[in-house]
N, C-alpha and C. Protein backbone atom coordinates (compact mmCIF):
# COMPACT_ATOMS: atom_id res chain seq x y z
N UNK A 1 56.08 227.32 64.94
CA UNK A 1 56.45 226.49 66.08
C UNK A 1 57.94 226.16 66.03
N UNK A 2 58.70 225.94 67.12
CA UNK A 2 59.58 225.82 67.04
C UNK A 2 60.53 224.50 67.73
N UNK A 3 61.14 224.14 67.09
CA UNK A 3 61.47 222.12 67.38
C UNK A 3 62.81 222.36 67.34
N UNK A 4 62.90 221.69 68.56
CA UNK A 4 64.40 221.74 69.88
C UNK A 4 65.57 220.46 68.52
N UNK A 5 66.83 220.96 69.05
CA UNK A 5 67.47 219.83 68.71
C UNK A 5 67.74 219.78 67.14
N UNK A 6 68.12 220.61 66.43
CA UNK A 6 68.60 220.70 64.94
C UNK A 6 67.10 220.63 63.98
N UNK A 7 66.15 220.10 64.91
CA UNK A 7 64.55 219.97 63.87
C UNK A 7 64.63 221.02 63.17
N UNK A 8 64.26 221.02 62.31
CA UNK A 8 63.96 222.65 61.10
C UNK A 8 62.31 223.23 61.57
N UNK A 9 62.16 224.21 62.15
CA UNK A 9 60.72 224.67 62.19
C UNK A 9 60.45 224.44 60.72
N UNK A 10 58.71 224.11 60.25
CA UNK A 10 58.27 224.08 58.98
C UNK A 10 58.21 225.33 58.25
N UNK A 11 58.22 226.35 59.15
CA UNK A 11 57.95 227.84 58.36
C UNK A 11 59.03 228.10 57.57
N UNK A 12 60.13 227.74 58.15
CA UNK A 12 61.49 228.14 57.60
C UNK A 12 62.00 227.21 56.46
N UNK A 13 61.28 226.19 55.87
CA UNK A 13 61.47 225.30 54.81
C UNK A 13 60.77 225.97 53.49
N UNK A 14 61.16 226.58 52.54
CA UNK A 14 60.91 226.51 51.09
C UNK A 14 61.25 226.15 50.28
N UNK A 15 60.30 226.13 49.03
CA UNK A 15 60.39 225.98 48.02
C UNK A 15 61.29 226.73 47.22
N UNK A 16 62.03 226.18 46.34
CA UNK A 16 62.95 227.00 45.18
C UNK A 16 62.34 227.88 44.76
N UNK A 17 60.82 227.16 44.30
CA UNK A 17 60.20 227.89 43.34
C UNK A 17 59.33 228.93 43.75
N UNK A 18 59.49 229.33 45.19
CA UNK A 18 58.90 230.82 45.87
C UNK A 18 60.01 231.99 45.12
N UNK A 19 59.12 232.73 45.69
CA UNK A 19 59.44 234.64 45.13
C UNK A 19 61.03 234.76 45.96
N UNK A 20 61.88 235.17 45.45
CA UNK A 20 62.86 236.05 45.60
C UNK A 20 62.75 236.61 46.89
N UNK A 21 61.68 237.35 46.47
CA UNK A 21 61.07 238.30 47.90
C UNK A 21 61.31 237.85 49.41
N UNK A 22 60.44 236.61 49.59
CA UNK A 22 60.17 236.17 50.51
C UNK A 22 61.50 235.26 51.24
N UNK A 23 62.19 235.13 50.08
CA UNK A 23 63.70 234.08 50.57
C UNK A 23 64.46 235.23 50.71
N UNK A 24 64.88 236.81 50.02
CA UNK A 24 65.12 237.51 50.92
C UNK A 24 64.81 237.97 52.34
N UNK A 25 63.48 238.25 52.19
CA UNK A 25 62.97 238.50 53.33
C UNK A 25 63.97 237.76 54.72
N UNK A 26 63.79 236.48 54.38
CA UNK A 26 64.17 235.61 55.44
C UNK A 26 65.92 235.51 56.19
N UNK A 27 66.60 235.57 54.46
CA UNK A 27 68.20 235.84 54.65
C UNK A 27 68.18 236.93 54.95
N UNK A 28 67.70 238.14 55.13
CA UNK A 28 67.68 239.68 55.53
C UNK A 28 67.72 239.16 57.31
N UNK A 29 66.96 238.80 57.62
CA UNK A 29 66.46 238.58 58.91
C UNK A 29 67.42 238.14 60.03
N UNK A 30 68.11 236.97 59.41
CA UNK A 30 69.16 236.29 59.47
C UNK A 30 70.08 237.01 59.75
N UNK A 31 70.80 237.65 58.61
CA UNK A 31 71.87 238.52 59.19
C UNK A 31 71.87 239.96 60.10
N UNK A 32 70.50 240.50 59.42
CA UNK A 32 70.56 241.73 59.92
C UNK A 32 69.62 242.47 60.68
N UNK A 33 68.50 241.54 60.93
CA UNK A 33 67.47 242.16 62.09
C UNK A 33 67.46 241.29 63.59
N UNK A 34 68.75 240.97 64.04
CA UNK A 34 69.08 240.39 64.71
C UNK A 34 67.92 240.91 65.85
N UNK A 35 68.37 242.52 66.68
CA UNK A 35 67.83 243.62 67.44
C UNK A 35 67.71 244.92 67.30
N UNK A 36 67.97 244.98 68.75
CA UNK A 36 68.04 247.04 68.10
C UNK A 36 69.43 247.30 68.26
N UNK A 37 69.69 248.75 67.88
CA UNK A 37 70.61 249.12 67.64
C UNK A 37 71.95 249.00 68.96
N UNK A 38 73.00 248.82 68.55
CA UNK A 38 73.98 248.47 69.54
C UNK A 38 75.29 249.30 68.78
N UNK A 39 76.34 249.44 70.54
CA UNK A 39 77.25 250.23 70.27
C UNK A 39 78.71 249.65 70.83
N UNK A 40 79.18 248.92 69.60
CA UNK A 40 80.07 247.87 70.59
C UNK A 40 79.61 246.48 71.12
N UNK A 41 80.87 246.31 71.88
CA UNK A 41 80.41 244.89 72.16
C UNK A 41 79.60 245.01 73.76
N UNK A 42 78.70 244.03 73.83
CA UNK A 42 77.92 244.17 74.66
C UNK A 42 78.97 243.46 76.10
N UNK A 43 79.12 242.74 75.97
CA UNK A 43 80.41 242.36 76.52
C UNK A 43 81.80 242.51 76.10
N UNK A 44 83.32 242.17 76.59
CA UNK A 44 84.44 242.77 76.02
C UNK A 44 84.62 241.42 75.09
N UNK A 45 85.27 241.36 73.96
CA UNK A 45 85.24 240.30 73.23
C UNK A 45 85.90 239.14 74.07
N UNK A 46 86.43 238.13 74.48
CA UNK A 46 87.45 237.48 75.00
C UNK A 46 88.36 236.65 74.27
N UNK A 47 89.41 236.23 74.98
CA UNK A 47 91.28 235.20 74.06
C UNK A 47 90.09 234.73 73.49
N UNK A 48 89.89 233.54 74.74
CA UNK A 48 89.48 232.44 74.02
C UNK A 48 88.15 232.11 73.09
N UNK A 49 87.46 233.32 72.89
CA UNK A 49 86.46 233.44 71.72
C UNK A 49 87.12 233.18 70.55
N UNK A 50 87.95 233.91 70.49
CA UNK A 50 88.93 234.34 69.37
C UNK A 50 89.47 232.71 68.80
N UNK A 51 90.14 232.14 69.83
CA UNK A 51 90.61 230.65 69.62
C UNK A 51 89.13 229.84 69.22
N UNK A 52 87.97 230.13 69.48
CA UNK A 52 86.66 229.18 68.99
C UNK A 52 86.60 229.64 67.65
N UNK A 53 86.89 230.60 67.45
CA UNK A 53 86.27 231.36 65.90
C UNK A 53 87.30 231.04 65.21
N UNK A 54 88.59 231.10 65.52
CA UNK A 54 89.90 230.55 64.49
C UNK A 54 89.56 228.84 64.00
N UNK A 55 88.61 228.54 65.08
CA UNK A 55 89.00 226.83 64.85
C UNK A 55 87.48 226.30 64.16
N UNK A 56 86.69 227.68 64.58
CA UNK A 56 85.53 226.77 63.24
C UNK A 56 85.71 227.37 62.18
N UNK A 57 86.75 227.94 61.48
CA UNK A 57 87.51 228.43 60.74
C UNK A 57 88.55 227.73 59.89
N UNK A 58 88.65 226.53 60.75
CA UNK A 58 90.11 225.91 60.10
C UNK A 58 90.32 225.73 58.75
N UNK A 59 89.33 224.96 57.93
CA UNK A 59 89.36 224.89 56.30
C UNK A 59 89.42 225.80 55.69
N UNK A 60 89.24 227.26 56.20
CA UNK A 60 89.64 228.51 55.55
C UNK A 60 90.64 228.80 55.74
N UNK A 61 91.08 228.23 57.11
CA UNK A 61 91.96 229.28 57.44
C UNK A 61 93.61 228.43 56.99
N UNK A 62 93.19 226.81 57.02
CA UNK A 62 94.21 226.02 56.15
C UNK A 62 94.36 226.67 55.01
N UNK A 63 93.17 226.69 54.07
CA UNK A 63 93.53 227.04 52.65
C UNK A 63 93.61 228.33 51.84
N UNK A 64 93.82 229.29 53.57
CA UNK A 64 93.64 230.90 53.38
C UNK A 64 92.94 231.33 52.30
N UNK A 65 91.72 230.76 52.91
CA UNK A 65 90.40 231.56 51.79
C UNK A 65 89.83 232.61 53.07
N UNK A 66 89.59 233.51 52.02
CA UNK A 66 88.71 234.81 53.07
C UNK A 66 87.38 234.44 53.34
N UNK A 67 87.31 234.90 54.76
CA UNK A 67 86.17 234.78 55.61
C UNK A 67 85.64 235.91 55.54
N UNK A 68 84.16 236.30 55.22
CA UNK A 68 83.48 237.42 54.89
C UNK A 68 82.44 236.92 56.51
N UNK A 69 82.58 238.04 57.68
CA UNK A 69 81.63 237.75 58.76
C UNK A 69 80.80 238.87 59.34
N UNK A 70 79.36 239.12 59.23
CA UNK A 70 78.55 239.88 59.56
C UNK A 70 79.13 240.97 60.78
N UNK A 71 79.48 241.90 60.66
CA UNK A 71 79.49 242.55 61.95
C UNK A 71 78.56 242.13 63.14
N UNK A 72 77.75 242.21 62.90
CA UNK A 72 76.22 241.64 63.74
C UNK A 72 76.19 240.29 64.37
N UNK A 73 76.94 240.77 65.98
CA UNK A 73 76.07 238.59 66.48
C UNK A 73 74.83 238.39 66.07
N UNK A 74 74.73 237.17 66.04
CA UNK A 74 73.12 236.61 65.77
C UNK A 74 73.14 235.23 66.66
N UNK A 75 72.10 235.06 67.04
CA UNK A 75 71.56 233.40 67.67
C UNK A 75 70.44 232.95 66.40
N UNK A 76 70.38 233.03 65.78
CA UNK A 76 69.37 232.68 64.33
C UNK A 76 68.17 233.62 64.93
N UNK A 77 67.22 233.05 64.23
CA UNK A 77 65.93 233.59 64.23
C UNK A 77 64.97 234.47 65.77
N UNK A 78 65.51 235.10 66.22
CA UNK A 78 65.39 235.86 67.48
C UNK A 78 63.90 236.68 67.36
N UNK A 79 62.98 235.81 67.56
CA UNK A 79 61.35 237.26 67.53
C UNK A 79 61.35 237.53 68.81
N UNK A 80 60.60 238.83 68.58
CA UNK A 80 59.98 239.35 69.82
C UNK A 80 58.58 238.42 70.65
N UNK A 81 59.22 238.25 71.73
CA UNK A 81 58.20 237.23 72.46
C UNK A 81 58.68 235.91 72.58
N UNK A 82 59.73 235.43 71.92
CA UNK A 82 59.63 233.99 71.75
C UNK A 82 61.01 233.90 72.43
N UNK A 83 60.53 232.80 74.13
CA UNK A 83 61.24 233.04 74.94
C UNK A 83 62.44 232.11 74.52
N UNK A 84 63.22 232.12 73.70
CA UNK A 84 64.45 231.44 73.33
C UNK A 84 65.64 231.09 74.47
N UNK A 85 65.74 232.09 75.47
CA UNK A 85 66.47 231.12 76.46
C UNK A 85 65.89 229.93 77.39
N UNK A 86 64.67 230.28 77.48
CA UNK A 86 64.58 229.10 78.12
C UNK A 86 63.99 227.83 77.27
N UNK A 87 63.89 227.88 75.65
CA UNK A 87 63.84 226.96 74.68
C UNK A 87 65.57 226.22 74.62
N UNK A 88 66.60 226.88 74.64
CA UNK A 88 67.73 226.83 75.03
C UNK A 88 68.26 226.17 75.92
N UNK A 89 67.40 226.35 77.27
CA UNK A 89 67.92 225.86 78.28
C UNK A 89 67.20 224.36 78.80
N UNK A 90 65.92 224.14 78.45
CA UNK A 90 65.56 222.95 78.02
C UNK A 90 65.87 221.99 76.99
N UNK A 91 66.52 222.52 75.82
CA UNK A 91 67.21 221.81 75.48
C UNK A 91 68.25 220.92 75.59
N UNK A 92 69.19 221.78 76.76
CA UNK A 92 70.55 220.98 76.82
C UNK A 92 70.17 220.42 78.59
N UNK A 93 68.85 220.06 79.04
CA UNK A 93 68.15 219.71 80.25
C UNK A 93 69.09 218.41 80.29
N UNK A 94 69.07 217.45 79.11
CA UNK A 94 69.36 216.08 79.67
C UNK A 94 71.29 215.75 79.13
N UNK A 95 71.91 217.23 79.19
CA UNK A 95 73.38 217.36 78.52
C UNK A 95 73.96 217.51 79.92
N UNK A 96 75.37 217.31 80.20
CA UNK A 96 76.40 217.38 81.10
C UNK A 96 76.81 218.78 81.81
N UNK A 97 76.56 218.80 83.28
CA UNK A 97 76.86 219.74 83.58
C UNK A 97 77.87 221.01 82.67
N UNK A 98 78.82 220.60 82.12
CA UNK A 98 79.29 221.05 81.28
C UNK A 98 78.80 221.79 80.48
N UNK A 99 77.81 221.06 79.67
CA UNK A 99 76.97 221.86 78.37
C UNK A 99 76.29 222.90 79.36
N UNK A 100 75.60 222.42 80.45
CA UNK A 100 74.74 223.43 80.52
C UNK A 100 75.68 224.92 81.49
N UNK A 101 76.12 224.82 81.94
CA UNK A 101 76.91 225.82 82.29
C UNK A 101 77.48 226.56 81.11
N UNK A 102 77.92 226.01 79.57
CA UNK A 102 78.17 226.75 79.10
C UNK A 102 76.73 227.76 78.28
N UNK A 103 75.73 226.74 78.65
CA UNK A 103 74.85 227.39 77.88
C UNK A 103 74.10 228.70 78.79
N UNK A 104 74.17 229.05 80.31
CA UNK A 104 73.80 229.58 80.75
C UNK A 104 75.39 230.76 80.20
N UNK A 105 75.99 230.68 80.73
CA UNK A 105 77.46 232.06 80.22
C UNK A 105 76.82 231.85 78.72
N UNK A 106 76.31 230.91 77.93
CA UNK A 106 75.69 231.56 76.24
C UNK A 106 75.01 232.81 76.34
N UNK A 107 73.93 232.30 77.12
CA UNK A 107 72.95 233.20 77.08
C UNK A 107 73.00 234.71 78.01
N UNK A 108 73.99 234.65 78.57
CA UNK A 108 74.65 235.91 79.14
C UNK A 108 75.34 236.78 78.21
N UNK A 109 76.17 236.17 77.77
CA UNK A 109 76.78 236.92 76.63
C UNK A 109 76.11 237.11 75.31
N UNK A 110 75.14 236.72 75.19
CA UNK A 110 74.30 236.76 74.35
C UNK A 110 72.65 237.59 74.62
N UNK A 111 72.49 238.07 75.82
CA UNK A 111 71.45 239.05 75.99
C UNK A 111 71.26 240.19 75.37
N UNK A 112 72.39 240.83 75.04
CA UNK A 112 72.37 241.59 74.15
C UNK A 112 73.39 241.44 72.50
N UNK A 113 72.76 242.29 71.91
CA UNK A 113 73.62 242.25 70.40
C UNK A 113 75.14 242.59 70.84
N UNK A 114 75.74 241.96 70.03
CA UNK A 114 77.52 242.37 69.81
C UNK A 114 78.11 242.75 68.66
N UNK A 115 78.98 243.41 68.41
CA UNK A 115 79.46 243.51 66.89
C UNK A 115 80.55 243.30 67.22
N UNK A 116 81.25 242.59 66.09
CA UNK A 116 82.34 241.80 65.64
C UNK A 116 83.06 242.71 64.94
N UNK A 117 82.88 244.16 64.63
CA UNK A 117 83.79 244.83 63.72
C UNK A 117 85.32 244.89 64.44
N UNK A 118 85.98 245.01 63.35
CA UNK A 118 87.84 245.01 64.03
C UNK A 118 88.37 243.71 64.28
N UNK A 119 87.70 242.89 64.53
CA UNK A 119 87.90 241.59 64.90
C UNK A 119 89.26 241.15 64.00
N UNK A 120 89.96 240.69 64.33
CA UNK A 120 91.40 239.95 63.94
C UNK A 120 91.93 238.67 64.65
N UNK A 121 91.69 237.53 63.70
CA UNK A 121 92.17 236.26 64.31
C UNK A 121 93.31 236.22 63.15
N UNK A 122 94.46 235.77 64.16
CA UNK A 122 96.06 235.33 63.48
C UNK A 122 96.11 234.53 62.52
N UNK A 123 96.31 234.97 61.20
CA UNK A 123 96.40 234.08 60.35
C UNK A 123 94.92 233.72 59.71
N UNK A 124 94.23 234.39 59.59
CA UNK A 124 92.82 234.49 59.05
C UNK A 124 92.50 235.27 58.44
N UNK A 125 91.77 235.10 56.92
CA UNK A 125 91.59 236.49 56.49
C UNK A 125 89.93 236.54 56.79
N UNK A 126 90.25 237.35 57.21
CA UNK A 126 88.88 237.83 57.77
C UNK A 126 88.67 239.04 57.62
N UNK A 127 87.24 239.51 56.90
CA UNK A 127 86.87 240.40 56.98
C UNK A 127 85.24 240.79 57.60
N UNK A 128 85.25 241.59 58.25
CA UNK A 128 84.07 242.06 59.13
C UNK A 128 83.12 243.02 58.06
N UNK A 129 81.47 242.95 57.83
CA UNK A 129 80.80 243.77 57.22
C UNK A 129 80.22 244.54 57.91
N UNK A 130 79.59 245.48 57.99
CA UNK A 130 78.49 246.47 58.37
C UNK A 130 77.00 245.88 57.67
N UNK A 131 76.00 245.97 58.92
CA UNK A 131 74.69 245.89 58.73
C UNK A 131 74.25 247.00 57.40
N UNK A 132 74.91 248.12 57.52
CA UNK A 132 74.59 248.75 56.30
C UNK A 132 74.90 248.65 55.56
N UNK A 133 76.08 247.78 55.08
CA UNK A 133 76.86 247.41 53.64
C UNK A 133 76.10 246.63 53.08
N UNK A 134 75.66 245.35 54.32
CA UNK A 134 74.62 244.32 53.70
C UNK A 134 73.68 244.53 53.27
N UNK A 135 72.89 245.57 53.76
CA UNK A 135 71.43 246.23 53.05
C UNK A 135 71.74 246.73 51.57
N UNK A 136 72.72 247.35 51.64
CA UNK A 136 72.83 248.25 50.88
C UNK A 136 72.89 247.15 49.47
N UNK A 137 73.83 245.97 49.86
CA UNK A 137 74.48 244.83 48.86
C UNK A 137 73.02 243.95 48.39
N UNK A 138 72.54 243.71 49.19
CA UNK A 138 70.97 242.88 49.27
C UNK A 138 70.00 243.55 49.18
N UNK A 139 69.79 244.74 48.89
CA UNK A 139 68.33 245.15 48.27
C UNK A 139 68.17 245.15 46.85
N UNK A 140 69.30 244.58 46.67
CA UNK A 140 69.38 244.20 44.96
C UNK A 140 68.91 242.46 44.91
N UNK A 141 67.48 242.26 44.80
CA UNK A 141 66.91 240.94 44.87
C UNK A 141 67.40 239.68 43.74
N UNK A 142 68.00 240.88 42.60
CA UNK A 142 68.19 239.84 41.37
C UNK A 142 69.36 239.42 41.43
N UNK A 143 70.74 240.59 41.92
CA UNK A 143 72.27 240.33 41.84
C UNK A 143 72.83 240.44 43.01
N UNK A 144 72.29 240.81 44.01
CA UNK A 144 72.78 241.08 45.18
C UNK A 144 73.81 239.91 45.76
N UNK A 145 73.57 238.83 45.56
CA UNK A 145 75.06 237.82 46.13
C UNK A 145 75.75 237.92 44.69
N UNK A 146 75.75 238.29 43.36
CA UNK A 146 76.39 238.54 42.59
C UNK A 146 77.79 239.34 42.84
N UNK A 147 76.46 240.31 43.27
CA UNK A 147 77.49 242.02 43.91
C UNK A 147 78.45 242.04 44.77
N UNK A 148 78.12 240.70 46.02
CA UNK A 148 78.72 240.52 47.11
C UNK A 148 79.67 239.50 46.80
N UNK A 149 79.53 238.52 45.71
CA UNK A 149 81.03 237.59 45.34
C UNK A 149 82.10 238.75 44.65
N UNK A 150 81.64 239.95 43.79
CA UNK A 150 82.37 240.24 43.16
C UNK A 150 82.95 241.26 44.42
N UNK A 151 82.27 241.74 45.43
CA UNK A 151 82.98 242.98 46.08
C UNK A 151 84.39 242.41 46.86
N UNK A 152 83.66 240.95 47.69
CA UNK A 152 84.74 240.26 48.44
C UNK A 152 85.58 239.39 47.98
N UNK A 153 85.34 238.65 46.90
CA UNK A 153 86.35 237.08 46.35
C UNK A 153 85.69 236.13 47.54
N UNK A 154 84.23 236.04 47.55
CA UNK A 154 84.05 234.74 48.46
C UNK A 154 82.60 234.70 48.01
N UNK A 155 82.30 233.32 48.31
CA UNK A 155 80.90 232.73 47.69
C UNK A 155 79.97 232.70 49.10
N UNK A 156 81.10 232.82 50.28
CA UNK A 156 79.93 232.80 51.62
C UNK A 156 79.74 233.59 52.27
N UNK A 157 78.57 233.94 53.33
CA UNK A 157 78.77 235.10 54.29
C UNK A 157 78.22 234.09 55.54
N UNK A 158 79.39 234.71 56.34
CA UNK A 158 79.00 233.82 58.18
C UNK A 158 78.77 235.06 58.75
N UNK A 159 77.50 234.27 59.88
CA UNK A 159 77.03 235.13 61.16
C UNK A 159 77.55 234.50 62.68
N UNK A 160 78.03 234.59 63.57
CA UNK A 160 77.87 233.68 64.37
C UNK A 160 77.29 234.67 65.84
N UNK A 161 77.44 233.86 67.07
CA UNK A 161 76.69 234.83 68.15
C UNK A 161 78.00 234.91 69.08
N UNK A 162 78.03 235.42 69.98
CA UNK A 162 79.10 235.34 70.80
C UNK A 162 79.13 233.82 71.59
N UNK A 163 80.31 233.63 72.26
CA UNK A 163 80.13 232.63 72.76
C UNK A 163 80.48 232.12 74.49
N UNK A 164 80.11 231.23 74.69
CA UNK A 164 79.48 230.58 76.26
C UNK A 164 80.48 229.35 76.61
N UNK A 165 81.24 229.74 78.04
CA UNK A 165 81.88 228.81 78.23
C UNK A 165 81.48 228.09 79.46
N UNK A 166 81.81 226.63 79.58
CA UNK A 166 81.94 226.14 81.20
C UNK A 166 82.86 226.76 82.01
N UNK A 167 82.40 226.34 83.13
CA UNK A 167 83.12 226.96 84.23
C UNK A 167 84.73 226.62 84.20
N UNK A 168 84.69 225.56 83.35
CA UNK A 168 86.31 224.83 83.43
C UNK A 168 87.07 225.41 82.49
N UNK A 169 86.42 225.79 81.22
CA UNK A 169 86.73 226.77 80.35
C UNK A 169 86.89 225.68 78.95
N UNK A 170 86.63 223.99 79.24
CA UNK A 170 86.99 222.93 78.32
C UNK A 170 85.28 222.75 77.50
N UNK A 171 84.71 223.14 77.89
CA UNK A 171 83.07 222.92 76.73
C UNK A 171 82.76 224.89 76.36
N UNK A 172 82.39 224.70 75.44
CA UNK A 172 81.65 225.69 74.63
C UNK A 172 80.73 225.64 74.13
N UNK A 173 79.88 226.96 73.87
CA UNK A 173 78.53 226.60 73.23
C UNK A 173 78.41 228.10 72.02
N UNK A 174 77.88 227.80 71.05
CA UNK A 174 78.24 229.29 70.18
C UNK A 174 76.89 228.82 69.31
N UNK A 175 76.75 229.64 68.29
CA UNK A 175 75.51 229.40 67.05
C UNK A 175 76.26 230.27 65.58
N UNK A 176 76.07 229.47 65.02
CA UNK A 176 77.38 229.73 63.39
C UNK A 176 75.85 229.56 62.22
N UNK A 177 76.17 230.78 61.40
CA UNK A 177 74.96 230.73 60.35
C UNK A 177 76.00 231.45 59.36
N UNK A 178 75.92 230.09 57.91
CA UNK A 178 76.20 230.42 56.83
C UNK A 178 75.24 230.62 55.54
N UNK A 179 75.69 231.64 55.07
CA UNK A 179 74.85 231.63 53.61
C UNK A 179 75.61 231.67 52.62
N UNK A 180 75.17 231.48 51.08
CA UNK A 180 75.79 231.48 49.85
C UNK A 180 74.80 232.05 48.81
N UNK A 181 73.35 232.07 49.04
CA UNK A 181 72.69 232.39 48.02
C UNK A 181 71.76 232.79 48.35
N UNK A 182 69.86 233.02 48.19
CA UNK A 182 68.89 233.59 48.37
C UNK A 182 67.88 231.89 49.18
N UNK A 183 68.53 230.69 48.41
CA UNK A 183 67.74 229.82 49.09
C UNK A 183 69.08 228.82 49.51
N UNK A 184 69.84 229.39 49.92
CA UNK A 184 71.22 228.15 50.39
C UNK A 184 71.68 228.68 51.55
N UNK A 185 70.87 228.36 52.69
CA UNK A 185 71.69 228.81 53.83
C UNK A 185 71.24 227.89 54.98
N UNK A 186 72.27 227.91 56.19
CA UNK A 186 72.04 226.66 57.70
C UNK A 186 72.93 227.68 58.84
N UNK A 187 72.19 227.06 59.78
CA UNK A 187 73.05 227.73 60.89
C UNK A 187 71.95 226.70 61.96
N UNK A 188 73.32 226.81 62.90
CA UNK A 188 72.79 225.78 64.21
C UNK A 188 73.77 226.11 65.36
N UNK A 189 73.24 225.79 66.78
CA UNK A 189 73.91 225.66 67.74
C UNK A 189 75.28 224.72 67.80
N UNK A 190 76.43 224.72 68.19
CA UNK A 190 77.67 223.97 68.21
C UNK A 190 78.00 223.96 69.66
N UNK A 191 78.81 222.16 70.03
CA UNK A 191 79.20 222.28 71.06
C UNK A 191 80.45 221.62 70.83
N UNK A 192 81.44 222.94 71.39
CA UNK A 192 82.75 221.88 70.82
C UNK A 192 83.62 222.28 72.43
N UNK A 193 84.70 221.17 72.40
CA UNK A 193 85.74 220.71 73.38
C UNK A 193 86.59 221.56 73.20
N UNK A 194 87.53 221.30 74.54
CA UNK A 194 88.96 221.78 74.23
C UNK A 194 89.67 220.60 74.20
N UNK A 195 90.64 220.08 73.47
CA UNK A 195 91.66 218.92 73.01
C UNK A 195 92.89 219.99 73.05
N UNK A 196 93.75 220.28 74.19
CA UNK A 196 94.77 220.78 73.98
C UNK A 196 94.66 222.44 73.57
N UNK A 197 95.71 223.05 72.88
CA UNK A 197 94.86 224.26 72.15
C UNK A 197 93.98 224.27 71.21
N UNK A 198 93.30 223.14 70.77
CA UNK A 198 92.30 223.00 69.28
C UNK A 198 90.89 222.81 70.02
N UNK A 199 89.93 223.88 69.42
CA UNK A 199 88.74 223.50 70.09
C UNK A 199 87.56 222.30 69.03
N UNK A 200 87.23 221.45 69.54
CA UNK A 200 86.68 220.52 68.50
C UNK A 200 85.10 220.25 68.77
N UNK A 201 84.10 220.13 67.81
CA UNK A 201 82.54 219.97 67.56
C UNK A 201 82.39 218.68 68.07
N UNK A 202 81.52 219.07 69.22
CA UNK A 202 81.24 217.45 69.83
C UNK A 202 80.08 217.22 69.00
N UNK A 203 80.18 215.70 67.94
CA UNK A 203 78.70 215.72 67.46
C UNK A 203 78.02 214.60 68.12
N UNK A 204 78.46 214.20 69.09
CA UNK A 204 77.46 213.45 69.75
C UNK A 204 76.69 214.43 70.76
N UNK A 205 76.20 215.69 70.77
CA UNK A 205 75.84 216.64 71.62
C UNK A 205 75.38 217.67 70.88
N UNK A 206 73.66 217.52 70.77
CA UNK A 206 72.70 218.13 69.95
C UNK A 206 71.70 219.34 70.42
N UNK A 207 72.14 220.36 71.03
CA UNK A 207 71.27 221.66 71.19
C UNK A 207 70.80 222.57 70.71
N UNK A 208 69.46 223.08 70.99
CA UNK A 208 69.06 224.35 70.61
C UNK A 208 68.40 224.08 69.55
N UNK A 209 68.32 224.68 68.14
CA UNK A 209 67.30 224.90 67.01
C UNK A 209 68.36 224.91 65.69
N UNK A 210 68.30 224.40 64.81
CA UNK A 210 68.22 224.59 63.14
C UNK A 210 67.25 225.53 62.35
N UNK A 211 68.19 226.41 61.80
CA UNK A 211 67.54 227.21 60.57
C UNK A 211 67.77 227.15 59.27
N UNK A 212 67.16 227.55 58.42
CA UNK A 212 67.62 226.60 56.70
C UNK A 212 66.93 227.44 56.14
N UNK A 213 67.25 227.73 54.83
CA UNK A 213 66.80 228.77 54.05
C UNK A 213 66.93 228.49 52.72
């Protein structure tokens, strides 16, 4: 079942003390069984994506630590059947014209998969993976984020989805999923402002679903 508004569905809550297996299973899912196969971006990337992703970026990108980011958009947990836009769009029912306009351009740009490869934000180190690097890095159940601190110099891997603007171009709506380990990972819907050129996380403005791992 699935509970609007940062709730954690119960399925997606474990125990430490489960199998390897099954907490792969789940971080596999996460990054890399988003959909089917895609060629490019499903849409053209846009500026001002670029300016959202630099700025939920900032503490990296202050302390120029490398950003390791899935080639692969993701909206979290995407099954077949489970009508997520309009779980989406009831969500942000009682949010400001604003939110919801950006959440309808979300879910536009988000109908289909996108890849992020090539991607270059100024002053960011950023590096883009392949769905097949990750398999390849993670079918190793025992060392596999071992393999992946030692390949990149970073303890995290981000997914995020493309992102959804208002009509004014001042609210945004995006979904950011980080991991670090086999049972250490979150990702959630974000709604952040424009303040000038800095785009900022409105947290009084709670949409969509929480995932946790």
């Amino acid at each position: 079942m699935w509970h609007e508004a940062r709730q954690v569905p119960s399925w997606l809550i474990f125990d430490v003390g489960q199998s390897h297996m099954k907490l792969a299973s789940l971080f596999l899912s996460l990054f890399l069984s988003v959909g089917v196969h895609f060629d490019g971006y499903a849409t053209p990337i846009l500026k001002e994506e670029v300016a959202v992703i630099r700025d939920h970026f900032k503490a990296e990108l202050k302390e120029r630590k490398p950003v390791i980011l899935s080639e692969m958009s993701t909206i979290g947990v995407r099954e077949p059947g489970r009508d997520w836009k309009s779980r989406l769009r009831r969500s942000a029912e009682k949010t400001s014209s604003e939110v919801r306009e950006a959440v309808e351009h979300f879910i536009m740009q988000n109908e289909e998969d996108s890849s992020f490869a090539g991607l270059s934000v100024a002053g960011l180190n950023l590096t883009t993976v392949s769905k097949a690097t990750l398999r390849e890095i993670f079918a190793d159940l025992l060392d596999g984020w071992g393999t992946f601190r030692k390949r990149f110099g970073a303890g995290h891997l981000h997914s995020l989805s493309r992102v959804g603007f208002s009509k004014s171009g001042r609210t945004a709506v995006y979904y950011a999923f980080t991991g670090s380990d086999w049972v250490t990972g979150e990702g959630h819907f974000r709604v952040v402002r424009k303040d000038g050129d800095i785009w900022i996380e409105d947290e009084n403005v709670i949409i969509g679903w929480q995932v946790l791992s």
